[in-house]
C-alpha atoms as a PDB file:
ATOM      1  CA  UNK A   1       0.000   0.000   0.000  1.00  0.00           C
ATOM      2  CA  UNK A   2       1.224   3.409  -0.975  1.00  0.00           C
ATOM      3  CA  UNK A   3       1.021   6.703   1.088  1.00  0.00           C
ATOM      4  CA  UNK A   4      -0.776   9.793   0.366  1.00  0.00           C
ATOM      5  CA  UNK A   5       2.679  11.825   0.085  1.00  0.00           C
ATOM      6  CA  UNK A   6       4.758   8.544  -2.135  1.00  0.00           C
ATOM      7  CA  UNK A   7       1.263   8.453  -4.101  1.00  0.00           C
ATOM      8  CA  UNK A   8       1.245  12.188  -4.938  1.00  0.00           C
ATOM      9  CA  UNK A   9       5.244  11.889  -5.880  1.00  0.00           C
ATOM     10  CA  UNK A  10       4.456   9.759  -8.572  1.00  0.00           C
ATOM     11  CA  UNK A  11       1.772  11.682  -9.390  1.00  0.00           C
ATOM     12  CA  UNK A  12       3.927  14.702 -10.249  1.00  0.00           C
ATOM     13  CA  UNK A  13       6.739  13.224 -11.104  1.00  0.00           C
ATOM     14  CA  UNK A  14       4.585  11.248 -14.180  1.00  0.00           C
ATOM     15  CA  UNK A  15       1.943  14.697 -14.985  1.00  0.00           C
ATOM     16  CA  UNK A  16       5.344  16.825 -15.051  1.00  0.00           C
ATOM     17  CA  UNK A  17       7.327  14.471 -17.168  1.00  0.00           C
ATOM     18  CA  UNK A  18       5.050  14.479 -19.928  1.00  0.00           C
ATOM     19  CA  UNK A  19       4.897  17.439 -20.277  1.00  0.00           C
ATOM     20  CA  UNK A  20       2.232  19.196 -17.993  1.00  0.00           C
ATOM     21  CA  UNK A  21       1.998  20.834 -14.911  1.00  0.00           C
ATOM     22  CA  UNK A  22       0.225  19.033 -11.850  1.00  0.00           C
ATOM     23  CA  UNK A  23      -2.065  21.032 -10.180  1.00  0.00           C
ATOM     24  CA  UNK A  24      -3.606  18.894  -7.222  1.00  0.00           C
ATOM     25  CA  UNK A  25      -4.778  15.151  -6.367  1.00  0.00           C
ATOM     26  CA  UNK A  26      -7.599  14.512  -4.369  1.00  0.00           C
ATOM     27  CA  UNK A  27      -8.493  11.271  -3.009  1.00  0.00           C
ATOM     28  CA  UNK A  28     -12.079  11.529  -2.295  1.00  0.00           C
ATOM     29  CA  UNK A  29     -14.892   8.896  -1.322  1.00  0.00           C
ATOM     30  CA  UNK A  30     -15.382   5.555  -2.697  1.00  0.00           C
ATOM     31  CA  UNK A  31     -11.981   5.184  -3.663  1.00  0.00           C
ATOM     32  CA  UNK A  32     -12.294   8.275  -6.268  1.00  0.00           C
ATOM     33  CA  UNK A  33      -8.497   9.446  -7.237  1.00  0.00           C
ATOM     34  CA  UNK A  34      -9.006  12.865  -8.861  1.00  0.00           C
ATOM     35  CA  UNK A  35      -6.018  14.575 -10.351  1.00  0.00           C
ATOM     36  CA  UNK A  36      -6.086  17.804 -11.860  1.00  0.00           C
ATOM     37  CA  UNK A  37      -3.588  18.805 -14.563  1.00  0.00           C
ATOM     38  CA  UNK A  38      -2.622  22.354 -16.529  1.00  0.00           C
ATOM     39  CA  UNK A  39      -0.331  23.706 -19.200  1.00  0.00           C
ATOM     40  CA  UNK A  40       1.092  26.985 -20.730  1.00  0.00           C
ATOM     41  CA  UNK A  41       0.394  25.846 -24.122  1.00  0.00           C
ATOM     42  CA  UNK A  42      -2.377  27.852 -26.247  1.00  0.00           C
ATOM     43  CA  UNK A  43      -5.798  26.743 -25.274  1.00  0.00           C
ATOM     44  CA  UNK A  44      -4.896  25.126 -21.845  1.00  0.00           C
ATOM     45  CA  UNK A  45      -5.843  21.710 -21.159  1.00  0.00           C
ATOM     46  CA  UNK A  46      -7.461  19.452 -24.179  1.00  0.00           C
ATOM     47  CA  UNK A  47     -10.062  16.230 -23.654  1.00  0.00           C
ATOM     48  CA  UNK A  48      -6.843  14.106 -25.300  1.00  0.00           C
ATOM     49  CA  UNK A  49      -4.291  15.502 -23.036  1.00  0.00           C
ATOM     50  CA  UNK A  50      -6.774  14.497 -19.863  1.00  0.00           C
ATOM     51  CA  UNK A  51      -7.327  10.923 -22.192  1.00  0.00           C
ATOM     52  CA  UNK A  52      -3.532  10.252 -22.430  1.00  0.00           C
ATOM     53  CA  UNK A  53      -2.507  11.814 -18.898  1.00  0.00           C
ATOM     54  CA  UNK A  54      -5.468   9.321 -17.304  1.00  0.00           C
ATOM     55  CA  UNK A  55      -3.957   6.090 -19.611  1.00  0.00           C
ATOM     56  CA  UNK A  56      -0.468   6.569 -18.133  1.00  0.00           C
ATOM     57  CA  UNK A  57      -1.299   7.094 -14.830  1.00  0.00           C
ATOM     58  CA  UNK A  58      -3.909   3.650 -14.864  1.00  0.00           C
ATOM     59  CA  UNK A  59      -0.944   1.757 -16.098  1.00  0.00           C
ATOM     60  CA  UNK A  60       1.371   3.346 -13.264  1.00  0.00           C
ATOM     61  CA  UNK A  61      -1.488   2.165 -10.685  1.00  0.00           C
ATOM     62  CA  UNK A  62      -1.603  -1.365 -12.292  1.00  0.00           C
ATOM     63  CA  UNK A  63       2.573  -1.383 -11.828  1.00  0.00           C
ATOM     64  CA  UNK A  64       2.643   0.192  -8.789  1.00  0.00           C
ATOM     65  CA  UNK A  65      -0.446  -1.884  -7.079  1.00  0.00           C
ATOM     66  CA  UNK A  66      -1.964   1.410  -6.327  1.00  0.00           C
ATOM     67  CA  UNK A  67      -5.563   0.239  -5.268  1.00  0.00           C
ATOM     68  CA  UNK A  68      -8.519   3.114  -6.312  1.00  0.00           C
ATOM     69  CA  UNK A  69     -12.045   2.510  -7.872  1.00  0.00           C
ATOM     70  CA  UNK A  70     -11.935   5.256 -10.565  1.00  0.00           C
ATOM     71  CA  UNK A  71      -9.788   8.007 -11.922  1.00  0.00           C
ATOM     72  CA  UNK A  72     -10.643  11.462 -12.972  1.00  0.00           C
ATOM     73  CA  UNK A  73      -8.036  13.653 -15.372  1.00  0.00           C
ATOM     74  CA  UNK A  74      -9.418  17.053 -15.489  1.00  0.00           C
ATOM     75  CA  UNK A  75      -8.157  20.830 -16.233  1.00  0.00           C
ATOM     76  CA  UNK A  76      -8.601  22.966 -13.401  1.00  0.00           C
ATOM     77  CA  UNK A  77     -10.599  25.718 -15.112  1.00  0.00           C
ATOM     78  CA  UNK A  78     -11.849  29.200 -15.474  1.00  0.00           C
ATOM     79  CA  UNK A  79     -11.215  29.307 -11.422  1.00  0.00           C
ATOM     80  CA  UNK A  80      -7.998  27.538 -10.839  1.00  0.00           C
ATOM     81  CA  UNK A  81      -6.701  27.206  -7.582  1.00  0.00           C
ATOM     82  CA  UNK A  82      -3.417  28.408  -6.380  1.00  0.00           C
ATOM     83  CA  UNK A  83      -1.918  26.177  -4.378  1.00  0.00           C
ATOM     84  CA  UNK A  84       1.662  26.672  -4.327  1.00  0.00           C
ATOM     85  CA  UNK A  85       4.285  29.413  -4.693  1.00  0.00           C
ATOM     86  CA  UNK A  86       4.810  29.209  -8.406  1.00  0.00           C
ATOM     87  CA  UNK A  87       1.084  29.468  -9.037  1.00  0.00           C
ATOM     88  CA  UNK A  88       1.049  32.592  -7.281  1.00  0.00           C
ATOM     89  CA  UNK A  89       3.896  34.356  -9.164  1.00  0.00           C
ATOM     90  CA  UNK A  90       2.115  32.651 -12.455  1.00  0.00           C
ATOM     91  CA  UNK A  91      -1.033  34.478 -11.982  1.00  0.00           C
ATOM     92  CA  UNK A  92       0.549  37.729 -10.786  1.00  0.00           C
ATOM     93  CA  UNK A  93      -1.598  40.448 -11.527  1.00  0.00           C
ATOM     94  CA  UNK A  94      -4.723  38.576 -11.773  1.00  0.00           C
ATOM     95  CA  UNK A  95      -8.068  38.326  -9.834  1.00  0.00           C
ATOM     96  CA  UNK A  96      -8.143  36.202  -6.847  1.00  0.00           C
ATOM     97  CA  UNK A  97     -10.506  35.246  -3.578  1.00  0.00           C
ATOM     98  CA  UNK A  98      -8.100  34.457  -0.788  1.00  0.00           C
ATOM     99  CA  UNK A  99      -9.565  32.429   2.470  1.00  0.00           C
ATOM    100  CA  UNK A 100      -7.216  32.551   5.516  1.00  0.00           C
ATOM    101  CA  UNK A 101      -6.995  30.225   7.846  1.00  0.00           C
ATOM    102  CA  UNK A 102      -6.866  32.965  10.330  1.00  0.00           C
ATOM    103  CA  UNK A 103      -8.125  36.505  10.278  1.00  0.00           C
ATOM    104  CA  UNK A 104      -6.225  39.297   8.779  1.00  0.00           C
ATOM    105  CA  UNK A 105      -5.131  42.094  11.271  1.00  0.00           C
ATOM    106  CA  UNK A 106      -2.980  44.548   9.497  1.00  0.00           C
ATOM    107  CA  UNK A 107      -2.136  48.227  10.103  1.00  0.00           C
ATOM    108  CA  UNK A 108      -4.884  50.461   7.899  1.00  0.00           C
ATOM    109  CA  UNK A 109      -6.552  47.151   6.838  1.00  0.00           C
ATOM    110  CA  UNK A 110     -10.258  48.818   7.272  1.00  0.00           C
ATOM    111  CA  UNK A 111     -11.573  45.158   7.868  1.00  0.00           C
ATOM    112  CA  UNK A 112      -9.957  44.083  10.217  1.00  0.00           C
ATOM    113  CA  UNK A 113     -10.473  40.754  11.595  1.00  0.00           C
ATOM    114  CA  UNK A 114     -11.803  39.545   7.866  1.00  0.00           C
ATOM    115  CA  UNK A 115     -10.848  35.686   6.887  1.00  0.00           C
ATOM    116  CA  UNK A 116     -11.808  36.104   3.501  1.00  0.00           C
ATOM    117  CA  UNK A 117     -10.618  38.340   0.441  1.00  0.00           C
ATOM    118  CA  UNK A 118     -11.030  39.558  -3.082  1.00  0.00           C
ATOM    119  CA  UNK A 119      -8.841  41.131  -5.198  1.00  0.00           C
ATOM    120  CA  UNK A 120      -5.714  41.123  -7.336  1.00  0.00           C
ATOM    121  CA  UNK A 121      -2.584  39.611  -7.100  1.00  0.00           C
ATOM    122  CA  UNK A 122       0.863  41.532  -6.773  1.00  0.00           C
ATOM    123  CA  UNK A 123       3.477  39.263  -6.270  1.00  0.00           C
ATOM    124  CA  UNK A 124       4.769  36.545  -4.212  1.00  0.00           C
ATOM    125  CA  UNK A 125       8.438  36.796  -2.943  1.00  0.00           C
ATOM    126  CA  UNK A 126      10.611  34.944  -0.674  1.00  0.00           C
ATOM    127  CA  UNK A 127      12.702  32.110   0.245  1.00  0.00           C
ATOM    128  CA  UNK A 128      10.937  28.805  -0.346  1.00  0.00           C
ATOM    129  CA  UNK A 129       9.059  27.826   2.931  1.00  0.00           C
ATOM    130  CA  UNK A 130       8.437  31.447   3.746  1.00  0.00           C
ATOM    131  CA  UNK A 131       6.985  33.553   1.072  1.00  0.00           C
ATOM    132  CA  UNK A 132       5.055  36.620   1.521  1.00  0.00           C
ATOM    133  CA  UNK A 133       1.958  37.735  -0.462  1.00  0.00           C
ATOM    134  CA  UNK A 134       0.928  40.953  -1.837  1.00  0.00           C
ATOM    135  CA  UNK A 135      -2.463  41.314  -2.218  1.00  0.00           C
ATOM    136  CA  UNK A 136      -4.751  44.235  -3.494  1.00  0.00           C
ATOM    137  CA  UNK A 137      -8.063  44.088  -1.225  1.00  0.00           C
ATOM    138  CA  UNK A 138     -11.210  45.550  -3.285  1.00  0.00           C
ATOM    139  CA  UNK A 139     -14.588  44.896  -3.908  1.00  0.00           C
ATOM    140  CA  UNK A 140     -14.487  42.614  -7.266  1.00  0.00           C
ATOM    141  CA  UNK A 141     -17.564  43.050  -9.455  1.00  0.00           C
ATOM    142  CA  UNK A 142     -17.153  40.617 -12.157  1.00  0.00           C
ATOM    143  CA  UNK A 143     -20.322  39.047 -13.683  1.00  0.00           C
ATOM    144  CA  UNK A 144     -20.006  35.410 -12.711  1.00  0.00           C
ATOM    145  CA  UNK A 145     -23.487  34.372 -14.593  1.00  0.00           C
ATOM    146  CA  UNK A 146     -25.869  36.050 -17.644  1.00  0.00           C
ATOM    147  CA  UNK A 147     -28.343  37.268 -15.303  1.00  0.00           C
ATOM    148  CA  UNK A 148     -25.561  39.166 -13.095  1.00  0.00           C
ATOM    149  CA  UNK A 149     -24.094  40.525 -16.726  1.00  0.00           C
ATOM    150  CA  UNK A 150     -27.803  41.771 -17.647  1.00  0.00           C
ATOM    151  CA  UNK A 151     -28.200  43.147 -14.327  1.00  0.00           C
ATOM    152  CA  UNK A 152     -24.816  45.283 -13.908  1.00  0.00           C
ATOM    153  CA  UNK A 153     -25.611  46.423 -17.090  1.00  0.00           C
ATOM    154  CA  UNK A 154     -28.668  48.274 -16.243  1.00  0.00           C
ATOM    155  CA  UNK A 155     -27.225  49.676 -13.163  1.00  0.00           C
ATOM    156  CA  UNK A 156     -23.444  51.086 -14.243  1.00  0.00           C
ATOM    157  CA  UNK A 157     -22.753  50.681 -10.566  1.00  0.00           C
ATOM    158  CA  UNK A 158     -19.198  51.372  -9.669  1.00  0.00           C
ATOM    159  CA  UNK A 159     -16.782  51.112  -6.774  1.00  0.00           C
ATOM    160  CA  UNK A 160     -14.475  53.648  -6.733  1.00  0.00           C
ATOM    161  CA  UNK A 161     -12.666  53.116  -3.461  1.00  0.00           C
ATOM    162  CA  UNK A 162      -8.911  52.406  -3.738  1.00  0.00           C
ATOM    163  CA  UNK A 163      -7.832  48.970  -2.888  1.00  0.00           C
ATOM    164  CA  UNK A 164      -6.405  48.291   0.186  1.00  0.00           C
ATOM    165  CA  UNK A 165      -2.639  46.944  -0.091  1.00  0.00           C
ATOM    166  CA  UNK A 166      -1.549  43.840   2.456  1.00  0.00           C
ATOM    167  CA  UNK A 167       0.636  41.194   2.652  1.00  0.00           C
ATOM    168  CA  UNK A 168       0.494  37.947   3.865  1.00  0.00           C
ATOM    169  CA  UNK A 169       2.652  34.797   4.370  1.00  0.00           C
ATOM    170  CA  UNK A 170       1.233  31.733   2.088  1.00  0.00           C
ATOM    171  CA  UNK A 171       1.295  29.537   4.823  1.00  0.00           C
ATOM    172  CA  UNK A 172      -1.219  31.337   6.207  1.00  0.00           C
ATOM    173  CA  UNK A 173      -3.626  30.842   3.519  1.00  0.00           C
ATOM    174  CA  UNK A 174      -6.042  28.138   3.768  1.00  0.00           C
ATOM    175  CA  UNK A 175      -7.281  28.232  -0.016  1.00  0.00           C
ATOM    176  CA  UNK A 176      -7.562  30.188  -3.034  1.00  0.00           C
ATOM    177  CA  UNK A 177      -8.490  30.342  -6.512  1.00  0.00           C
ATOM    178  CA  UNK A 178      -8.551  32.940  -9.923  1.00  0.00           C
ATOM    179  CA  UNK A 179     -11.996  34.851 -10.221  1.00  0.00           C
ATOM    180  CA  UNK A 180     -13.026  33.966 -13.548  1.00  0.00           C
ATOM    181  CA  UNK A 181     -13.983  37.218 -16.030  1.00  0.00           C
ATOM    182  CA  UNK A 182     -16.090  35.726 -18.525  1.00  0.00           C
ATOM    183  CA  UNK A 183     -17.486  37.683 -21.540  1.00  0.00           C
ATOM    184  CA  UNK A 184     -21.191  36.663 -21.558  1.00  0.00           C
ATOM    185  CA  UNK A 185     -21.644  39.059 -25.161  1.00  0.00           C
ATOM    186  CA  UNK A 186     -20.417  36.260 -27.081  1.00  0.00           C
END
């Protein structure tokens, strides 16, 4: 029987050397094995990559004696989460929601004692083990369905208070993923 950490090795070791970066595994009920994969070329992720990813890892399983009931290969999609250092520095500049394991208290952070943030990424620096966050705290209003699209529409509302600058280390942060900005005008 394999651990979670020797199973995840293999994991990234076989995603990263075809060719693709490894995003997360999740072993979830019923013996469920769910990795998700990305990559830099144009268009992201395809159905075949998932298809071909999926084949090599079943036949690592079979050689390995990995026991699981089914396998998913998916793309992470229009909301990817961040998970490690490198993802951060990736998306640098785009939208995120942020949720902290603990609440933020920082000097001239109006909301004080908030878990939970949106807004845009700086940067990420640091040594590895201890980087620091930048993070741009505002009120995102991005459509995230039609309806909320047709809606802002009508209304023009806008936010004009500047965003709050604060940093944070990424241990700190319990999850977080990109806010999708979807065009719903076709």
């Amino acid at each position: 029987m394999t651990n979670s950490a020797t199973l995840n090795e293999l994991i990234v070791r076989t995603v990263e050397g075809m060719g693709y970066e490894f995003v997360e595994l999740e072993r979830l009920a019923q013996g469920l094995l769910r990795v998700t994969l990305d990559s830099d070329a144009p268009g992201g992720v395809t159905l075949e990559d998932c298809e071909r990813v999926s084949n090599q890892l079943s036949h690592l399983f079979m050689v390995e004696e990995i026991p699981y009931e089914r396998l998913e290969v998916s793309s992470p999609g229009v909301e990817r989460p961040l998970k490690r250092a490198r993802d951060w520095v990736r998306f640098s500049g785009e939208l995120a929601h942020v949720e902290l394991f603990a609440p933020l208290i920082a000097e001239g952070f109006p909301e004080a004692g908030r878990r939970k943030l949106e807004g845009r990424i700086v940067a990420c620096e640091g040594e590895s083990g201890a980087e620091m966050i930048t993070f741009d705290f505002f009120k995102v209003s991005v459509s995230r369905t039609p309806s909320e699209a047709s809606l802002r529409n009508r209304r023009r509302q806008t936010d004009n208070t500047p965003p709050v600058r604060v940093t944070f280390p990424l241990a700190d942060v319990d999850r977080a993923h990109l806010i999708a900005q979807l065009n719903f005008k076709g």
